[in-house]
N, C-alpha and C. Protein backbone atom coordinates (compact mmCIF):
# COMPACT_ATOMS: atom_id res chain seq x y z
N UNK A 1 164.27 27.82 5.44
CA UNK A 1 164.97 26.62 5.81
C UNK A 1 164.22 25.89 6.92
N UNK A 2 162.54 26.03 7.30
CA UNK A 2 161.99 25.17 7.40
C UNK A 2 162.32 25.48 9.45
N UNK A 3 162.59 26.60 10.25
CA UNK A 3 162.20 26.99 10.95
C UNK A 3 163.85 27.13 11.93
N UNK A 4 164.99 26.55 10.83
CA UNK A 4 166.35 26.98 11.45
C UNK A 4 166.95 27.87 10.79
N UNK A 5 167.73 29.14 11.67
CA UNK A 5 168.16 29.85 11.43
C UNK A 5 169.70 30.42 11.98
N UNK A 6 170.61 30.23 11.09
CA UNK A 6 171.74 30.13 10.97
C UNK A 6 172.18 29.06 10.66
N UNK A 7 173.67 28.63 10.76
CA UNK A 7 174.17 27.76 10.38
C UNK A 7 175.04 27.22 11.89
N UNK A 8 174.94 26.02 12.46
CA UNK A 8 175.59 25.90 13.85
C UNK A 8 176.38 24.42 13.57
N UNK A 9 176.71 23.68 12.70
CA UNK A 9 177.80 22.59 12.24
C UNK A 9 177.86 22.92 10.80
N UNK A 10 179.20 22.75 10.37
CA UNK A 10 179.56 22.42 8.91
C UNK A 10 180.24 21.16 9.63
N UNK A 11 179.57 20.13 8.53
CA UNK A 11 180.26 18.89 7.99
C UNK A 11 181.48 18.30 7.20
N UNK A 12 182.31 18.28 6.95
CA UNK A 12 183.56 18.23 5.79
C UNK A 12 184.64 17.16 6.24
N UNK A 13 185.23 16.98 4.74
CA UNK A 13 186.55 16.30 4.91
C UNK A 13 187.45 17.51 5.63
N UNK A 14 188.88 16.64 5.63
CA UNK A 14 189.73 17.51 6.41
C UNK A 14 190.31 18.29 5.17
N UNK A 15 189.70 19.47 4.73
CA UNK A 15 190.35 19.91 3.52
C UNK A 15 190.83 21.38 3.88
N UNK A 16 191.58 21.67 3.50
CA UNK A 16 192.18 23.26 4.15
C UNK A 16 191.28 24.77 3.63
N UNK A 17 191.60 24.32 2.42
CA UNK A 17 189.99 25.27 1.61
C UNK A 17 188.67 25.32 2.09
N UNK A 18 188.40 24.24 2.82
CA UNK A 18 186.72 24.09 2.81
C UNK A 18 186.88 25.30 3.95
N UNK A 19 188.07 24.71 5.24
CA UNK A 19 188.07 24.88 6.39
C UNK A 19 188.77 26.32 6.68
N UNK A 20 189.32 27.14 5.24
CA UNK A 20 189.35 28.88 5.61
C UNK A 20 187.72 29.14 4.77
N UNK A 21 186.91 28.55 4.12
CA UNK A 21 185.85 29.10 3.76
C UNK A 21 185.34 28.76 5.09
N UNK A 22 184.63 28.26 5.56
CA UNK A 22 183.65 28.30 6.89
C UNK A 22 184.38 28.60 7.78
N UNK A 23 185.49 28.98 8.30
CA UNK A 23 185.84 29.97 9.23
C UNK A 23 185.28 31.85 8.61
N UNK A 24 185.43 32.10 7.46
CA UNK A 24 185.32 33.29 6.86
C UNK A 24 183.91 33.32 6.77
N UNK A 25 183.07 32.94 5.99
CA UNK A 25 181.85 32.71 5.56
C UNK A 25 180.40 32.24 6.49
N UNK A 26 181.06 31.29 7.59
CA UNK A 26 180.53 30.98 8.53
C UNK A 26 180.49 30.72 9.96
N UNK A 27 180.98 31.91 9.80
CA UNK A 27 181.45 32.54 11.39
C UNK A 27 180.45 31.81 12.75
N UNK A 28 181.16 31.30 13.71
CA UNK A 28 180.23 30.80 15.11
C UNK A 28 179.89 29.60 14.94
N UNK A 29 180.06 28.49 13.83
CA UNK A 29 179.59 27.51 13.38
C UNK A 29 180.47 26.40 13.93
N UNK A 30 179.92 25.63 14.61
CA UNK A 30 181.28 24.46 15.20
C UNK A 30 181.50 24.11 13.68
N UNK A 31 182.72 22.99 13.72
CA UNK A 31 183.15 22.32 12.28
C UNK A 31 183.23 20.55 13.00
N UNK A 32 182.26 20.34 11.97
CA UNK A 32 182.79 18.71 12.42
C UNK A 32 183.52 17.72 11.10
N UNK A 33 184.52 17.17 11.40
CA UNK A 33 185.82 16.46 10.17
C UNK A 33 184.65 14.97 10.33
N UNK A 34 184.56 14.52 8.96
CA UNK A 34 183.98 13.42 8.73
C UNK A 34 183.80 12.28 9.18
N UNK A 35 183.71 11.99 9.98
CA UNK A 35 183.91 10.43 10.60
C UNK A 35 184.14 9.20 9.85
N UNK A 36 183.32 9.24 8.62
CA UNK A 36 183.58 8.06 7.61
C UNK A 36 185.21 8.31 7.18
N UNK A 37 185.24 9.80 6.68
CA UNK A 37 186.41 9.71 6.36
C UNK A 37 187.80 9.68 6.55
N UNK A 38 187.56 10.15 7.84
CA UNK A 38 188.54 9.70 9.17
C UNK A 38 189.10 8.14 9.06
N UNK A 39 187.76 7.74 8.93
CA UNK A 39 187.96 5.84 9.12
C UNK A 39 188.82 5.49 7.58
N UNK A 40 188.12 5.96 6.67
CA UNK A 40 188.78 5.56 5.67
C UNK A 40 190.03 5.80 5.46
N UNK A 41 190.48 7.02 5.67
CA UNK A 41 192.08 7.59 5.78
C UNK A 41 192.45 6.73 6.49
N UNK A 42 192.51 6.61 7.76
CA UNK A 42 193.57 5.84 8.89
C UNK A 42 193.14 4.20 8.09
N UNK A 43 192.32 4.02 7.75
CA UNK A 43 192.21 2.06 7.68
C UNK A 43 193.14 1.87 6.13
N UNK A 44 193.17 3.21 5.24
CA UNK A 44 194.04 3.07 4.16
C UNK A 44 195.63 3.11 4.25
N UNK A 45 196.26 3.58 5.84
CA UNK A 45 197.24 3.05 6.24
C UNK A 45 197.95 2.11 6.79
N UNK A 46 197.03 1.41 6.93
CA UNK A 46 197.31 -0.21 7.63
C UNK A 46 197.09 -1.45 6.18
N UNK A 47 197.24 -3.09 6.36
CA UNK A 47 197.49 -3.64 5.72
C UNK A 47 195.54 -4.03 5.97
N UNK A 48 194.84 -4.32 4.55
CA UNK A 48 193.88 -4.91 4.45
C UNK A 48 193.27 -5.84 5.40
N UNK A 49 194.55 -6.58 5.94
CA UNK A 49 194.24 -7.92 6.46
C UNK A 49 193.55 -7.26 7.97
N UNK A 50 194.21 -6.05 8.85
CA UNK A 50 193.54 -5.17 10.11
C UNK A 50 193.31 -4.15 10.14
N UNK A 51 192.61 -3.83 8.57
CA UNK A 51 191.65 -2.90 8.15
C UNK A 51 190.42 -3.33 9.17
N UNK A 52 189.74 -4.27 9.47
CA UNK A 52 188.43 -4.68 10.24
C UNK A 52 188.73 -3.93 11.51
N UNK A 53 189.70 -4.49 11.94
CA UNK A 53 190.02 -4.27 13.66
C UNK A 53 190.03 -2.49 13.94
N UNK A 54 190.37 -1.91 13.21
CA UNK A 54 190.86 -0.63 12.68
C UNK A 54 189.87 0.02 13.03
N UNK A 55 189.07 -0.37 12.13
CA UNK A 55 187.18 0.31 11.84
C UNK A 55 186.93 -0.23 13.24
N UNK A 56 186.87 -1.12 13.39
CA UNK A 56 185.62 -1.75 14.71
C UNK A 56 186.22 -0.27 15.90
N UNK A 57 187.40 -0.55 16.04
CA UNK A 57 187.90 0.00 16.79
C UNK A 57 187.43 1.73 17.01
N UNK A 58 187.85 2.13 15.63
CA UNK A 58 186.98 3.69 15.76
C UNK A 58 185.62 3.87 15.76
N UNK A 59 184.89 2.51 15.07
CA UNK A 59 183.25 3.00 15.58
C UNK A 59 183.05 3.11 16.70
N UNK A 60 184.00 2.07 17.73
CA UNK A 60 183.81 2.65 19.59
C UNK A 60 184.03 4.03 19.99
N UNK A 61 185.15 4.70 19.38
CA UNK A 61 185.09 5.88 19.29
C UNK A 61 184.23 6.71 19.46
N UNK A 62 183.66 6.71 18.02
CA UNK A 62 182.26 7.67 17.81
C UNK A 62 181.58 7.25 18.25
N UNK A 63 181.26 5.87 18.64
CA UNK A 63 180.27 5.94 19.43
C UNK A 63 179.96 6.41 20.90
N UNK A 64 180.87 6.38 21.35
CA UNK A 64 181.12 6.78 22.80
C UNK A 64 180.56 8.10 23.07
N UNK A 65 179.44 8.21 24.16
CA UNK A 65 178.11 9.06 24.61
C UNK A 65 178.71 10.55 24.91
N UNK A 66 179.96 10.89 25.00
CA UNK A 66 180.39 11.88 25.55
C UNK A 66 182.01 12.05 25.23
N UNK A 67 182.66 13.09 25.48
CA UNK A 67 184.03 13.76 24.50
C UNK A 67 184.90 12.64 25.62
N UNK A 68 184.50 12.98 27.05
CA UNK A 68 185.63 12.39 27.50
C UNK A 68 186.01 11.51 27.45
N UNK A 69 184.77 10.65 27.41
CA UNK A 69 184.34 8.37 27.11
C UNK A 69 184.90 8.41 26.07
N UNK A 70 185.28 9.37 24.52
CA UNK A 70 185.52 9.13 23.34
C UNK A 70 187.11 8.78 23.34
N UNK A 71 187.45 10.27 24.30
CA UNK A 71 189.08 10.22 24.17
C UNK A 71 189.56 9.14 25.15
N UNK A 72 188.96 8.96 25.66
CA UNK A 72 189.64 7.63 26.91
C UNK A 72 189.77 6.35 25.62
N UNK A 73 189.04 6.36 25.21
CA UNK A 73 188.79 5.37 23.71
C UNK A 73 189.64 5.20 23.02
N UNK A 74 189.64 6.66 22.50
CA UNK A 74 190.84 7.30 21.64
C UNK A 74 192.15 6.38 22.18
N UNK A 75 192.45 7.17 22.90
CA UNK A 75 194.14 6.63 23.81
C UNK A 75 194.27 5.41 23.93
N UNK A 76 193.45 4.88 24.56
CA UNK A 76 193.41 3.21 24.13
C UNK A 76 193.71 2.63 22.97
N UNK A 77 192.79 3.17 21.82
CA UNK A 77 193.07 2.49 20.70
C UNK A 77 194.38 2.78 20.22
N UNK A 78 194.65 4.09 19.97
CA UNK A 78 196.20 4.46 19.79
C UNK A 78 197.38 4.03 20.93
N UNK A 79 196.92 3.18 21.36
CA UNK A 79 198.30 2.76 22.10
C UNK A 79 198.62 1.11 21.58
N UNK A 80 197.04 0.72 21.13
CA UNK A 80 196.89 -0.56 20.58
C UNK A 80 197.98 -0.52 18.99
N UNK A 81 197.90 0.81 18.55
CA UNK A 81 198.38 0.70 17.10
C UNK A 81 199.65 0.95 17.39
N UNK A 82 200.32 1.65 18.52
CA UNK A 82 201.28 2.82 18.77
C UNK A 82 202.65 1.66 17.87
N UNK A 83 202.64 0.49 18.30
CA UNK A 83 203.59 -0.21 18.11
C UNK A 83 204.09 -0.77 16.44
N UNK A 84 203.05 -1.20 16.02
CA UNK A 84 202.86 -1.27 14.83
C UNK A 84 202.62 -0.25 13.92
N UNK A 85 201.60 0.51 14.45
CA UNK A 85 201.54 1.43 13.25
C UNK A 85 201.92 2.92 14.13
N UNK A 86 202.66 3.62 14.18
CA UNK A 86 202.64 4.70 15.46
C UNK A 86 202.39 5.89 14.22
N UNK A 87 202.57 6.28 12.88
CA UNK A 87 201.73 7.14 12.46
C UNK A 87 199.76 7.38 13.14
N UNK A 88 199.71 6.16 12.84
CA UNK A 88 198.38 5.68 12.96
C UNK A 88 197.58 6.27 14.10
N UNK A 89 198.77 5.74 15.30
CA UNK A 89 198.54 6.02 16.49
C UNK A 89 198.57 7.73 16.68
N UNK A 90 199.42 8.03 15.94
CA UNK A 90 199.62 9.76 16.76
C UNK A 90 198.48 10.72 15.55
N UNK A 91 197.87 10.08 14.57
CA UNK A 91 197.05 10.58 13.73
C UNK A 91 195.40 10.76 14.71
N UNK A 92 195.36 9.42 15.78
CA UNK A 92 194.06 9.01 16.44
C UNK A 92 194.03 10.02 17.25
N UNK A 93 195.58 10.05 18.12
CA UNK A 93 194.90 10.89 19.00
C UNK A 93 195.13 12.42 18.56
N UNK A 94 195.83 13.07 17.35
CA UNK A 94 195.95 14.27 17.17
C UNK A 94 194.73 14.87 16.49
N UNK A 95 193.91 13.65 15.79
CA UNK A 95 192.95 14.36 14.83
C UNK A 95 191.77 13.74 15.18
N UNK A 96 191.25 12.86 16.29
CA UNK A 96 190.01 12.94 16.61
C UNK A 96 189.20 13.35 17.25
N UNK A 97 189.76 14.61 17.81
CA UNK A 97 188.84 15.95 18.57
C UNK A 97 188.30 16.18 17.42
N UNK A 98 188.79 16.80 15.91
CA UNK A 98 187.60 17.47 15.18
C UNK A 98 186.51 16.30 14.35
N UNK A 99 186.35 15.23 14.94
CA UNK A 99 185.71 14.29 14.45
C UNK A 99 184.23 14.25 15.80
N UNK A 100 184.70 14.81 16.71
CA UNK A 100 183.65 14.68 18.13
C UNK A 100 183.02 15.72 18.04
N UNK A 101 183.15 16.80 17.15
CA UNK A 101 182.03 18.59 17.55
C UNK A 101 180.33 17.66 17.61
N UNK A 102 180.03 16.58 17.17
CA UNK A 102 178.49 16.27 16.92
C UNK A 102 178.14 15.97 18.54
N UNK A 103 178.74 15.70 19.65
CA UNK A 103 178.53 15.17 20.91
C UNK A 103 178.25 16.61 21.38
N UNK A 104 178.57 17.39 21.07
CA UNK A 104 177.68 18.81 21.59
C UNK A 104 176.37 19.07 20.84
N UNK A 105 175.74 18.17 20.37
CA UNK A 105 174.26 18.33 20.16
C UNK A 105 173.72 17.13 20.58
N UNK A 106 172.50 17.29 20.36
CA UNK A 106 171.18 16.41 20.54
C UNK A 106 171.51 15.04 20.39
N UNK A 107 171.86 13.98 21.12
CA UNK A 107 171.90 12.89 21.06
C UNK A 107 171.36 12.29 19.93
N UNK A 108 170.06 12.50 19.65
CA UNK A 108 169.23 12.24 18.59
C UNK A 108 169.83 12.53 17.01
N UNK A 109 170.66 13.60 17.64
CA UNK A 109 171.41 13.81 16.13
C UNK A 109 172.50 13.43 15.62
N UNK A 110 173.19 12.99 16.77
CA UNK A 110 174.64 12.92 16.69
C UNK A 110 174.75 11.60 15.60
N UNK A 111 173.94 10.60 15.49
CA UNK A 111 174.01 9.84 14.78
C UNK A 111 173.97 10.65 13.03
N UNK A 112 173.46 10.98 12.81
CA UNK A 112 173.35 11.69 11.70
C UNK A 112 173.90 13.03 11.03
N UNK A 113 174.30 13.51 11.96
CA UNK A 113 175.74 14.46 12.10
C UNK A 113 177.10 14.06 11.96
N UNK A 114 177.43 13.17 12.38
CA UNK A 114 178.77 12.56 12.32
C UNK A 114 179.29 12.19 10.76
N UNK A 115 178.99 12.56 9.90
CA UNK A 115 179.56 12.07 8.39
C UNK A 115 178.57 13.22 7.49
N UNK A 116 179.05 13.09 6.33
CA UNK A 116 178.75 13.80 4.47
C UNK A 116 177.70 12.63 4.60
N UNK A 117 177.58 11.57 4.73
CA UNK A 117 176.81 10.57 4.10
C UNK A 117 176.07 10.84 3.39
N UNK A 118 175.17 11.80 4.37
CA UNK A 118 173.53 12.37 3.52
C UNK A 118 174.07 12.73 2.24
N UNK A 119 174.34 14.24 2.06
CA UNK A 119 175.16 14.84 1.06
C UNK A 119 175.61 14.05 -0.02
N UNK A 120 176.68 13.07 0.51
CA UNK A 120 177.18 12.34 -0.54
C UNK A 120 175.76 11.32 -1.14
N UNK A 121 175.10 10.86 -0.33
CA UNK A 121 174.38 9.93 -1.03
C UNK A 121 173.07 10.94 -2.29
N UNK A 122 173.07 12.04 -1.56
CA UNK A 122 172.09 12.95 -2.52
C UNK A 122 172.50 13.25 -4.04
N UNK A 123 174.52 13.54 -3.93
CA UNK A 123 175.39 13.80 -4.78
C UNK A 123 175.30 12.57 -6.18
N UNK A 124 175.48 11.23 -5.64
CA UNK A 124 175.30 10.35 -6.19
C UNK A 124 174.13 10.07 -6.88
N UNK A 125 173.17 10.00 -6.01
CA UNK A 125 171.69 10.10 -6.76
C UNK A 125 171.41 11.19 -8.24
N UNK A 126 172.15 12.34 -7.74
CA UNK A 126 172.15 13.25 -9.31
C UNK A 126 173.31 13.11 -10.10
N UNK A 127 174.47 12.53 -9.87
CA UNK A 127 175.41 11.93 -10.82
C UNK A 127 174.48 10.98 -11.61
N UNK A 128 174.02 10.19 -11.06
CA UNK A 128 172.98 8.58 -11.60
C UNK A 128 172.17 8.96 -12.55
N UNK A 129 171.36 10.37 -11.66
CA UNK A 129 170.38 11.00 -13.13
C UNK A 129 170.73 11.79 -14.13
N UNK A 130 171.52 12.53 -13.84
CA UNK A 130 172.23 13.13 -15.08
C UNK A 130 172.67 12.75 -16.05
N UNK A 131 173.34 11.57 -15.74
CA UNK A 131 173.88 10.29 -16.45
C UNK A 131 173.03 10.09 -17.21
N UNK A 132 171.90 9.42 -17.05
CA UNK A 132 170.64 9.14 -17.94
C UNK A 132 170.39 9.59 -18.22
N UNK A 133 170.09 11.27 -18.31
CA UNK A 133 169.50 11.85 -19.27
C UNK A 133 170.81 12.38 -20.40
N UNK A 134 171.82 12.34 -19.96
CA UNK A 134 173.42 12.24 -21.12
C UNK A 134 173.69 13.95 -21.63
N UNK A 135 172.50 14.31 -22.15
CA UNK A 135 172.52 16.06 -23.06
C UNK A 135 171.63 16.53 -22.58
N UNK A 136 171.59 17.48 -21.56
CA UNK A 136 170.31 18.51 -21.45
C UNK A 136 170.19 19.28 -22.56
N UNK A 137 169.24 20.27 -23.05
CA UNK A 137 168.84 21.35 -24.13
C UNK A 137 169.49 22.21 -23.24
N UNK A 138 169.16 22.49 -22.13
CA UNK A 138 169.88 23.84 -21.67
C UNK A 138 170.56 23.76 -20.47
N UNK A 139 170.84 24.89 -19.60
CA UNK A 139 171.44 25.03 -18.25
C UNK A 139 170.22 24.44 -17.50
N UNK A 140 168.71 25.37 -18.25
CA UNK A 140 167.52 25.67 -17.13
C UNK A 140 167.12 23.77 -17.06
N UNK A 141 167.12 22.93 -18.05
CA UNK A 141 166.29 21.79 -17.80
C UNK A 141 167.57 21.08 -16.73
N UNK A 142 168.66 21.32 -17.03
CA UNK A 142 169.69 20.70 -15.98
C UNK A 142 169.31 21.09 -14.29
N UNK A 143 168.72 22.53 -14.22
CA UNK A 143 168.73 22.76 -13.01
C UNK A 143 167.59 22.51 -12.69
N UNK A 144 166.34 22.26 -13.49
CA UNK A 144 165.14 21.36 -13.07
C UNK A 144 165.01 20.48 -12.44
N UNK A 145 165.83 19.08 -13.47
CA UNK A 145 166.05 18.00 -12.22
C UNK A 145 167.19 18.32 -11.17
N UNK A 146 168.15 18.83 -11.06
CA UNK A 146 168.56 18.73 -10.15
C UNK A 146 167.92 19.42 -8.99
N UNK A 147 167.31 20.52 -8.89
CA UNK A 147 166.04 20.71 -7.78
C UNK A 147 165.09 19.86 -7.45
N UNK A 148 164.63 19.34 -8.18
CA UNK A 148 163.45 18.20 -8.21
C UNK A 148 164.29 17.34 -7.22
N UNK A 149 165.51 16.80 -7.81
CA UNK A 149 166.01 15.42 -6.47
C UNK A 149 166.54 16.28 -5.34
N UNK A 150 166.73 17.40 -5.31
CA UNK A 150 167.19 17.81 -3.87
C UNK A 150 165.32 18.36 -3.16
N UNK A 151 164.29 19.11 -3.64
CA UNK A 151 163.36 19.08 -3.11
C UNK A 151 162.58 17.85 -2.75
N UNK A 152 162.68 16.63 -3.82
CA UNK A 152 162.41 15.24 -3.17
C UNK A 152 162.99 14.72 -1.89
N UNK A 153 164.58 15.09 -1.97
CA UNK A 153 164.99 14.17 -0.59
C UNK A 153 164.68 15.45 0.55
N UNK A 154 164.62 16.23 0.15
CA UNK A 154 163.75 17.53 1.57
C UNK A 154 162.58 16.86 1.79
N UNK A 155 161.79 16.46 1.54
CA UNK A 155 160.58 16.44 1.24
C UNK A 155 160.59 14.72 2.10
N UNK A 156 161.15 13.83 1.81
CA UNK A 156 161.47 12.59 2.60
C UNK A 156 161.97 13.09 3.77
N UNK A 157 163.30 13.92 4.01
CA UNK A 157 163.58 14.30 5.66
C UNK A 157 162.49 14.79 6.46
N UNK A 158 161.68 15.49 5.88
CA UNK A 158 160.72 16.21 6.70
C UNK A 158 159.75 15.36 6.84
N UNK A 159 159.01 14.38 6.31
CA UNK A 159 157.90 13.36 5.91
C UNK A 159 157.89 12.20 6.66
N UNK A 160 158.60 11.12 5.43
CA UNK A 160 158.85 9.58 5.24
C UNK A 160 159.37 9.41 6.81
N UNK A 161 160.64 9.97 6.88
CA UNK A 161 161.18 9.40 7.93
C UNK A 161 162.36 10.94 8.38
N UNK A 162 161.73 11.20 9.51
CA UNK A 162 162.50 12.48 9.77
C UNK A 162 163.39 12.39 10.05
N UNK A 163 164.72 13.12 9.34
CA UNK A 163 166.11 13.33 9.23
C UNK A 163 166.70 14.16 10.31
N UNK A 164 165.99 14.86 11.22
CA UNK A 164 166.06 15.77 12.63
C UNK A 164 164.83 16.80 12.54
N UNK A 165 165.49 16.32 14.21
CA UNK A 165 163.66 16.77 14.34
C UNK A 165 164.22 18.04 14.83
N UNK A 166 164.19 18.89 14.54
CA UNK A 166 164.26 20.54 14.52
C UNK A 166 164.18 21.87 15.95
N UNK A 167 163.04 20.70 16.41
CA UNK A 167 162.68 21.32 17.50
C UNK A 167 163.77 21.20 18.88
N UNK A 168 164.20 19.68 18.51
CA UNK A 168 165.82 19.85 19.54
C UNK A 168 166.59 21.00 19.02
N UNK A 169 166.69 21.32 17.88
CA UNK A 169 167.90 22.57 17.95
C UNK A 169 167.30 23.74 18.10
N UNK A 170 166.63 24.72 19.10
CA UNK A 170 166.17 25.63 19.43
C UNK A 170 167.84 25.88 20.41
N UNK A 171 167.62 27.26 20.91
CA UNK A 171 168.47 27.88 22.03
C UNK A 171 168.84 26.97 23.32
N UNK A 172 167.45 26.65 23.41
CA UNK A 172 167.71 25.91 24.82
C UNK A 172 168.14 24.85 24.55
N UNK A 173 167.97 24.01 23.71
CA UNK A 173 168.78 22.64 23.84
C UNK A 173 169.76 23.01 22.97
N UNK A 174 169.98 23.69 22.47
CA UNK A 174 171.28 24.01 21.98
C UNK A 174 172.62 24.16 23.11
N UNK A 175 172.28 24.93 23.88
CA UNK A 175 172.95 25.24 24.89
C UNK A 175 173.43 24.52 26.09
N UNK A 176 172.35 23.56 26.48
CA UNK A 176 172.43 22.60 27.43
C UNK A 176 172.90 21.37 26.53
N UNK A 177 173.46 21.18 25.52
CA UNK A 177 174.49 20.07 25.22
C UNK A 177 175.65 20.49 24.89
N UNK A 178 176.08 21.92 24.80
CA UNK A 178 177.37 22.66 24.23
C UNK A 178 178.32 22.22 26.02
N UNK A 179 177.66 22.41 27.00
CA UNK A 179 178.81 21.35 27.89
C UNK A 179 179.67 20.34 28.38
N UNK A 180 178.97 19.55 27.20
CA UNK A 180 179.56 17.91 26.74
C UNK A 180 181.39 18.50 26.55
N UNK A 181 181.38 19.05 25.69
CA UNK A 181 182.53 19.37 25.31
C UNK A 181 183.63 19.96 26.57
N UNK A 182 183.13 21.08 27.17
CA UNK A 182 183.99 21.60 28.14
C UNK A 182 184.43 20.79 29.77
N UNK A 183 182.86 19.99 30.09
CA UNK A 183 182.85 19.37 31.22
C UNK A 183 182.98 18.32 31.38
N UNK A 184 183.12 17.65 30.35
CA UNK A 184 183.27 15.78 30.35
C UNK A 184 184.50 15.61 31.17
């Protein structure tokens, strides 16, 4: 796996299954809840028309450099909805701690940690090709291309344009950002 060893974030929706498998399976691993899909859930409870305000509002969120700047955010925004929408509101501030585990790493990463995106966009890419080719002959030519597009987009993270740079997640910087969380 290209010089990391173990597993130290799982990514996921808020699904209950995913989340007794990587407690069992992947023991020590923070869990971080999707950020896109966070947004999408809460903006699918409001009316279209302050769906915008909604989003703008939680990208300040995630964006915010540190847990504590996030939740000060947090509370804000949910006091903005509390009136109108007070599900909304008590959803922001009950469920966006597991949307922040990425602010305990590498700045550099946190952008790219925070959502499935990758994943999903890789997922899509082999829905697209599969599609086109309609009937494989066997299991083995099915699992051809589908290695081929997952060793291609490896092959772009590490290359074209690096997807994380690796060398931030060693021990030591591992460690010296796991305080974000406790000391903010």
């Amino acid at each position: 796996m290209r010089g990391l060893t173990g597993v130290r974030l799982v990514i996921s929706d808020d699904h209950a299954g995913l989340q007794q498998a990587i407690a069992r399976h992947v023991q020590g691993a923070s869990w971080q809840r999707c950020q896109m899909h966070v947004t999408r859930n809460l903006c699918g409870q409001v009316a279209a028309t302050k769906r915008a305000t909604l989003a703008a509002g939680l990208r300040e969120v995630f964006a915010a450099p540190t847990w504590s700047q996030a939740r000060t955010v947090a509370s804000q925004l949910a006091e903005q909805w509390r009136t109108s929408h007070p599900r909304v509101a008590e959803q922001i501030e009950e469920d966006l701690d597991d949307c922040l585990s990425c602010l305990a790493f590498p700045t550099e990463h946190q952008l790219r940690i925070r959502t499935t995106n990758g994943l999903e966009r890789l997922s899509q890419e082999i829905k697209r090709r599969t599609r086109v080719v309609r009937i494989f002959p066997n299991r083995e030519a099915c699992l051809r291309l589908v290695t081929a597009l997952a060793a291609e987009q490896s092959d772009e993270w590490v290359s074209g344009r690096r997807y994380l740079d690796v060398g931030l997640l060693t021990e030591e910087h591992h460690h010296l950002a796991m305080p974000l969380l406790a000391a903010d």
